[in-house]
Protein backbone atom coordinates (compact mmCIF):
# COMPACT_ATOMS: atom_id res chain seq x y z
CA UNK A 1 92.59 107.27 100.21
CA UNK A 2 91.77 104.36 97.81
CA UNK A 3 90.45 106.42 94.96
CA UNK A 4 94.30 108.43 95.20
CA UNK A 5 96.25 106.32 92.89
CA UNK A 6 93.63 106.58 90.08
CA UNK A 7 93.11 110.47 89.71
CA UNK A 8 95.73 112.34 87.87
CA UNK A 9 93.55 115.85 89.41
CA UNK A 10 93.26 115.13 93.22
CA UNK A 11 91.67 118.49 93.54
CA UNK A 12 88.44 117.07 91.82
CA UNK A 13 88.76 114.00 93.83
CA UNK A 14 88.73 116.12 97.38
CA UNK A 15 86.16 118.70 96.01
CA UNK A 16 83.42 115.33 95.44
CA UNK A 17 84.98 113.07 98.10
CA UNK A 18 81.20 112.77 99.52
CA UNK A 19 80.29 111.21 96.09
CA UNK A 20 83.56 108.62 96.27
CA UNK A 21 82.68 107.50 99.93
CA UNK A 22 79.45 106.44 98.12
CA UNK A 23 81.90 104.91 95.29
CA UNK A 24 83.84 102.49 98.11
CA UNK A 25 81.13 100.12 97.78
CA UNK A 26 80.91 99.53 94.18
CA UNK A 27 84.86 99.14 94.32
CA UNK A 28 84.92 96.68 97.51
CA UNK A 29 82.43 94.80 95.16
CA UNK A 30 85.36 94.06 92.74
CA UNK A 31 88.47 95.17 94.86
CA UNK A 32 89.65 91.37 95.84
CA UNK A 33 89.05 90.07 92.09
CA UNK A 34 92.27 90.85 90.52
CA UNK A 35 91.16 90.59 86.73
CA UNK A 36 88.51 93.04 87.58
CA UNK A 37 90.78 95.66 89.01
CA UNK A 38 93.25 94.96 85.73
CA UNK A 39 89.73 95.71 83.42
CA UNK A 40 88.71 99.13 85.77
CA UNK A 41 92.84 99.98 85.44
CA UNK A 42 92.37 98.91 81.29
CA UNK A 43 89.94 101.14 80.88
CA UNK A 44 91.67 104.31 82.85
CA UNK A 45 94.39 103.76 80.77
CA UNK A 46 91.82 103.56 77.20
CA UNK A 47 90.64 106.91 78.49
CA UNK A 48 93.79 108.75 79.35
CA UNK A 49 95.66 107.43 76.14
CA UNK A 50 92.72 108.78 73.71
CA UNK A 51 92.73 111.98 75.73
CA UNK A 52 96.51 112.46 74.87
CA UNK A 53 95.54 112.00 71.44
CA UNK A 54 91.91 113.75 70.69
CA UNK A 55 91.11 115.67 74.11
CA UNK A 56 88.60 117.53 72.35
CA UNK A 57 87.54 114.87 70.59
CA UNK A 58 87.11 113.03 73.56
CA UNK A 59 85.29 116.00 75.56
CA UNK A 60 82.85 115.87 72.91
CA UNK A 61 81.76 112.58 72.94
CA UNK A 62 81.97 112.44 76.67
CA UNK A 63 79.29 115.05 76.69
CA UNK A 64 77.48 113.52 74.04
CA UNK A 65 77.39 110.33 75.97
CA UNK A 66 77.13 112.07 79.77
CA UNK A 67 73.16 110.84 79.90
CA UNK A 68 75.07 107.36 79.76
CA UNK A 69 75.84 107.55 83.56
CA UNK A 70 72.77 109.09 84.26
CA UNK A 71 70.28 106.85 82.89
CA UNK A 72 72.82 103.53 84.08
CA UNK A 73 72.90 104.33 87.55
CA UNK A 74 69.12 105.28 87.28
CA UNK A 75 68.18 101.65 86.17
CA UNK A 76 70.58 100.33 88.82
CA UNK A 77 69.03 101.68 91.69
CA UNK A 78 65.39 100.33 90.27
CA UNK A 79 66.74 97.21 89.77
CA UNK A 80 68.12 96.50 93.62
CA UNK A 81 65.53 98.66 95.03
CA UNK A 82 62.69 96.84 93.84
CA UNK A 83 64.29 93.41 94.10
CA UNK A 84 63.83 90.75 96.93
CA UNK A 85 66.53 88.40 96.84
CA UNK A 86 65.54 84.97 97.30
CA UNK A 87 67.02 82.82 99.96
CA UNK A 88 69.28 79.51 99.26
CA UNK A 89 66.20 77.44 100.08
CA UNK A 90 63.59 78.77 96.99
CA UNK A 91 62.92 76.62 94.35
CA UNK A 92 65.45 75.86 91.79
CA UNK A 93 63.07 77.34 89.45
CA UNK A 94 62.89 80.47 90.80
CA UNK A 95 66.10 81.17 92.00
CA UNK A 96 66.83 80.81 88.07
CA UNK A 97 64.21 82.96 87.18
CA UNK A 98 65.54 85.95 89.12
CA UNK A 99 68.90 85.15 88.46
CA UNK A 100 68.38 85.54 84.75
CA UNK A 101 65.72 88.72 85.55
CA UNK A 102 69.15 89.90 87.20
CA UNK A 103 71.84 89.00 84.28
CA UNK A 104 69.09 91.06 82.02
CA UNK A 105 68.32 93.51 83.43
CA UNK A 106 71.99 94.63 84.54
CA UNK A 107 73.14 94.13 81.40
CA UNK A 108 70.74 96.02 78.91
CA UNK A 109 70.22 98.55 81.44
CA UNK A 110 73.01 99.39 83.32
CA UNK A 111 76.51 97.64 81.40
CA UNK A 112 75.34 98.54 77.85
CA UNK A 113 75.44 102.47 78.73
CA UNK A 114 79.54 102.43 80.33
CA UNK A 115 79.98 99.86 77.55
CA UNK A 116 79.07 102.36 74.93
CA UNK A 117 81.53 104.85 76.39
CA UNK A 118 84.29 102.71 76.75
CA UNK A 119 83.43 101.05 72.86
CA UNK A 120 83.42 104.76 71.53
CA UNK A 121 87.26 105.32 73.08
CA UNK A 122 88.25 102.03 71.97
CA UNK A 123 87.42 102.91 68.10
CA UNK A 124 88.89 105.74 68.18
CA UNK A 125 92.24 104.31 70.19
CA UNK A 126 92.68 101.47 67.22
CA UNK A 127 90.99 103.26 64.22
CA UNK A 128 91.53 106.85 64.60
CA UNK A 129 88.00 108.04 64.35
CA UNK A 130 84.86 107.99 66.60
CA UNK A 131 82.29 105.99 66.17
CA UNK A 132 78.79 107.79 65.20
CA UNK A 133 75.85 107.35 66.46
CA UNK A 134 77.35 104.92 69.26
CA UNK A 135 73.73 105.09 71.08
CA UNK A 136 71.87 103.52 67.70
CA UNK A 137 73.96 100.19 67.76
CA UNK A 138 72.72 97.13 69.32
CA UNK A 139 74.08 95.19 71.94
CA UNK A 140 75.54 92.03 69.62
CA UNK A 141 77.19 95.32 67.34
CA UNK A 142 78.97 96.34 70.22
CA UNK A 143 80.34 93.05 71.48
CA UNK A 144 80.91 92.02 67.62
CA UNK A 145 82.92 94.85 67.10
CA UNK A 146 84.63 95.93 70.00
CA UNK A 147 88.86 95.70 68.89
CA UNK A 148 90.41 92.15 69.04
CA UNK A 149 93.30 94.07 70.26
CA UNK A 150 92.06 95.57 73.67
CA UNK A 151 89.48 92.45 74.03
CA UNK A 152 92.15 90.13 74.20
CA UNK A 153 93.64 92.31 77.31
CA UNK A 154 90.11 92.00 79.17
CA UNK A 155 88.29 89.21 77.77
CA UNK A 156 85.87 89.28 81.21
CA UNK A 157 84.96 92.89 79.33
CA UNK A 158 82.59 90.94 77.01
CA UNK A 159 83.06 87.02 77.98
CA UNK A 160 82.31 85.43 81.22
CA UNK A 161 85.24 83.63 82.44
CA UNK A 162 83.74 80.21 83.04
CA UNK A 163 80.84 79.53 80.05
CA UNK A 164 82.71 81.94 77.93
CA UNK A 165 79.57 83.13 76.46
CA UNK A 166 79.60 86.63 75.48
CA UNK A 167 77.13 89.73 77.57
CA UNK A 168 74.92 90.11 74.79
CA UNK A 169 74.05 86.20 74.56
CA UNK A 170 73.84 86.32 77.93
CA UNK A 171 71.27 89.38 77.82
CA UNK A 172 69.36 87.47 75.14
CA UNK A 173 68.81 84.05 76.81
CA UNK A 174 67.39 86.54 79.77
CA UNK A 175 65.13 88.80 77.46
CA UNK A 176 64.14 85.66 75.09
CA UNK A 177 63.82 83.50 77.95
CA UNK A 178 65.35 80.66 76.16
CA UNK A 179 66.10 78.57 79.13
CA UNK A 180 65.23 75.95 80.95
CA UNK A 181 65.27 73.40 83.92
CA UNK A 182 66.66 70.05 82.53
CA UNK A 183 67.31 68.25 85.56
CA UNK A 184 66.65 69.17 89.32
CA UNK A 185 69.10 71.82 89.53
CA UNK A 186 70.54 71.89 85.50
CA UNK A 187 70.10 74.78 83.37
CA UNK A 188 69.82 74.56 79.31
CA UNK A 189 69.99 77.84 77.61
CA UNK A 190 70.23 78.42 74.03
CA UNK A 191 71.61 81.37 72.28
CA UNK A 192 73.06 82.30 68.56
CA UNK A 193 71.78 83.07 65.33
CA UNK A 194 71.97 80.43 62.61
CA UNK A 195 72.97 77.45 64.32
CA UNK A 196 72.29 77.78 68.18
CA UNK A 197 74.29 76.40 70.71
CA UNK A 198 73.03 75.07 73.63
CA UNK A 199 74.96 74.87 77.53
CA UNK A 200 73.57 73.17 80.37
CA UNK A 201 74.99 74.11 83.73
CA UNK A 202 74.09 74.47 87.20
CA UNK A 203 72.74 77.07 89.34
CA UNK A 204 75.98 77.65 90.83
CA UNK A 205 77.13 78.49 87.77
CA UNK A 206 74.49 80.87 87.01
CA UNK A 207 74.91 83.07 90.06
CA UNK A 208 78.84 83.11 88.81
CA UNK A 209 77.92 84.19 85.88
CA UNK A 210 75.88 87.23 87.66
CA UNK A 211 78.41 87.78 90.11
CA UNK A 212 80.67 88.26 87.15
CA UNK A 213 78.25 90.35 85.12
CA UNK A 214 77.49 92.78 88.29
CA UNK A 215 81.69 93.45 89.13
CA UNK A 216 82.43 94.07 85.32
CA UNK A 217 79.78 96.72 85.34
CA UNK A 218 81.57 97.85 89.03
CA UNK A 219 84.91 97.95 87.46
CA UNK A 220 83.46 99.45 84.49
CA UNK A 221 81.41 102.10 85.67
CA UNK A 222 84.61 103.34 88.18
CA UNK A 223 86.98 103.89 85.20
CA UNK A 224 84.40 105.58 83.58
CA UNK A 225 82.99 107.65 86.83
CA UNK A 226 86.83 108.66 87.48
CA UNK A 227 87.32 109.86 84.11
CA UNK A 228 84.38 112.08 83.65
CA UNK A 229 84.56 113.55 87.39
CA UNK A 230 87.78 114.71 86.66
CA UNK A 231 87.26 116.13 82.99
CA UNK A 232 83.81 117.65 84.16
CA UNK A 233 84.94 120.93 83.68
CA UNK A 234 85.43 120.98 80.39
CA UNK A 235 82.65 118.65 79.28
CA UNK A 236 80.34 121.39 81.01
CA UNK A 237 81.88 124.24 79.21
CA UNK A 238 80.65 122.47 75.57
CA UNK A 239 77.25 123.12 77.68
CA UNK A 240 74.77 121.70 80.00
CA UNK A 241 74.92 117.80 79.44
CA UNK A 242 71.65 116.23 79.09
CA UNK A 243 70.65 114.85 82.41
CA UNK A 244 67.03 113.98 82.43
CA UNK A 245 66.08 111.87 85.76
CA UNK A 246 62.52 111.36 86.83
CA UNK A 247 61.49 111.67 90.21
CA UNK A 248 61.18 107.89 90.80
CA UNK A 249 64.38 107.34 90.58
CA UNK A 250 65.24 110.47 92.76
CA UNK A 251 63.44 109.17 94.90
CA UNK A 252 64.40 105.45 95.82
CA UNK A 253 68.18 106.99 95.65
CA UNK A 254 67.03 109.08 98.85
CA UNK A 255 65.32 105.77 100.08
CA UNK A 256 69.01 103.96 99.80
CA UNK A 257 70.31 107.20 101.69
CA UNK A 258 67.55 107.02 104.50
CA UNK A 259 68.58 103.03 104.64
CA UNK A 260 72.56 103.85 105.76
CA UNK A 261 71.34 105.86 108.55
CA UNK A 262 68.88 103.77 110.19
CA UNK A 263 65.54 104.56 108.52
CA UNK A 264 63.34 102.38 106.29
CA UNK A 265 61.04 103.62 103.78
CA UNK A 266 57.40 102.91 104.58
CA UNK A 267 55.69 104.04 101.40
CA UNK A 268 55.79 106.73 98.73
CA UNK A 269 52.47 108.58 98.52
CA UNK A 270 51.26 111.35 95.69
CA UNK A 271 48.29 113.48 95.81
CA UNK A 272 47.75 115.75 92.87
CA UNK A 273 51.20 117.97 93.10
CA UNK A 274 52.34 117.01 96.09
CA UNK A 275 54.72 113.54 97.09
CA UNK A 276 54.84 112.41 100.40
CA UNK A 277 57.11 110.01 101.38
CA UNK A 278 56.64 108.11 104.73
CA UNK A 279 59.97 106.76 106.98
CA UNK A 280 60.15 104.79 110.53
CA UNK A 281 63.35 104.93 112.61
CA UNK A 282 64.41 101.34 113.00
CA UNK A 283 66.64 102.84 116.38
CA UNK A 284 63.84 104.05 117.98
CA UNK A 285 65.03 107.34 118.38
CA UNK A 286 64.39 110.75 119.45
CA UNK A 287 62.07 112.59 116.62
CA UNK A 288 64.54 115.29 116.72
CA UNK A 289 67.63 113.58 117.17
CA UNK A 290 66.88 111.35 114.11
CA UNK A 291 66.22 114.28 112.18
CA UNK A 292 69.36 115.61 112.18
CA UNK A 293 70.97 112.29 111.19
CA UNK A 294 68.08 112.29 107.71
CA UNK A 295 69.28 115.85 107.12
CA UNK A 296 71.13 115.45 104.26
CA UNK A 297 68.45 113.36 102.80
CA UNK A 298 65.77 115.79 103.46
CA UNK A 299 67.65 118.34 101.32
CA UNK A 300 68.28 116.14 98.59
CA UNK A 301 64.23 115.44 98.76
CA UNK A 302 63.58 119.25 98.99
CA UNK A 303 65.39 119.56 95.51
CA UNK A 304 63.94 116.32 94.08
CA UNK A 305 61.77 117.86 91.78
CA UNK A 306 64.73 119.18 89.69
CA UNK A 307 64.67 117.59 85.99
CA UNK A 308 68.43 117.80 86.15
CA UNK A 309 70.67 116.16 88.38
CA UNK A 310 73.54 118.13 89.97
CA UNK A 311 76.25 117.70 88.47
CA UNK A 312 79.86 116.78 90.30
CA UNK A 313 81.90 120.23 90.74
């Protein structure tokens, strides 16, 4: 099993090994990218050495920070749910303009919440005490002052590997829209307080740069999945974690489910209290037979409605 070398509790591996089938595609997304298996084995290693020292320290910010996961993998199913891709073809302009919609989005939404988790164990690794109120600080806090010690053991934690410009600049050119087209296919972005800088750079640059943004938050959001999966025991007995998810996101994860067995998702329909969501079999098969293959789909929709998410065992 791939996921075997990096549990130290196979028990809690086997008992959610229908959640880690899921997890083999965000780890083929980074698997042949050897400085983004060192960061997801980095960050293990973060975890487990802080546990050593403060495991109760650590099991309460873990369920402090549980919504983390929640509300990340929430905004990454909206995000490449909702999104079209556009082909090789589209106009430099565009392809820019979703590029950058991409690097934005992915990072405020999705890499800020692991980042926050892995920031808090990294304080308390190099200081000795936890940061508070981890949730309040903005992105260019975190990346500002995230320990020189561990960044310099995974600079593609913060940095992208080729402009060198750091995920919260990067977030900022996409939310401030500070680029631009300066030749045919050139970008100019500017970025930085005080004095800005300015890059210019080509496309194929800027789909490295979200290639590299979307396997950090892969490599990332493993370590940190492994981590609380196998300590979910005990964050659970501090209490229920907070796990709010609406029902939109419930359902378009059912609508990715539906997709790996051969449906696609016609529309989502509601009507006072009632949701109704409409499928076709792209296979053509028999009503019945096709059924049985949505089944574990239709009992995740039956339970939709739930306000909180179940949680691994």
């Amino acid at each position: 099993m791939l996921f075997g070398p990096y549990f130290r509790r196979p028990a809690q591996l086997q008992a959610n090994i229908d959640s880690f089938l899921i997890e083999l595609r965000n780890l083929a997304c980074f698997s042949e990218h050897p400085e983004h298996m060192a960061l997801m084995e980095c960050c293990l290693a973060l975890h487990r050495r802080v546990l050593r020292t403060d495991r109760a320290g650590a099991y309460k910010m873990m369920h402090e920070l549980f919504q983390n996961k929640a509300a990340s993998d929430e905004r990454w199913i909206n995000i490449f749910q909702m999104t079209n891709r556009l082909g090789l073809g589209a106009a430099a302009q565009d392809l820019a303009f979703q590029l950058f919609g991409t690097i934005g989005d992915v990072a405020e939404g999705c890499f800020k919440p692991q980042l926050q988790i892995i920031y808090s164990f990294a304080m308390r690794d190099t200081t000795g005490e936890w940061p508070q109120q981890v949730t309040s600080l903005d992105f260019g806090a975190l990346v500002a002052n995230f320990p020189a010690s561990l960044r310099a053991q995974v600079p593609i934690l913060l940095s992208d590997p080729d402009l060198n410009i750091s995920v919260n600049q990067w977030r900022n050119i996409a939310a401030h829209k500070s680029f631009k087209l300066a030749g045919p296919k050139t970008i100019q972005v500017n970025y930085g307080k005080g004095t800005p800088q300015t890059a210019r750079f080509g496309l194929h640059r800027l789909r490295n740069v979200s290639r590299w943004l979307i396997r950090t938050h892969g490599a990332a959001r493993l370590a940190n999945t492994i981590i609380f999966v196998e300590h979910m025991r005990e964050i659970v007995s501090l209490g229920q974690p907070v796990t709010d998810r609406p029902l939109s996101a419930t359902v378009l994860g059912i609508g990715h489910g539906l997709s790996t067995v051969g449906f696609e998702v016609v529309r989502w329909e509601v009507k006072k209290r009632e949701g109704m969501l409409v499928v076709s079999d792209r296979l053509t098969r028999e009503p019945r037979g096709a059924l049985i293959h949505a089944s574990k789909q239709l009992v995740e929709l039956s339970i939709g409605w739930r306000p909180v998410q179940e949680l691994p065992r």
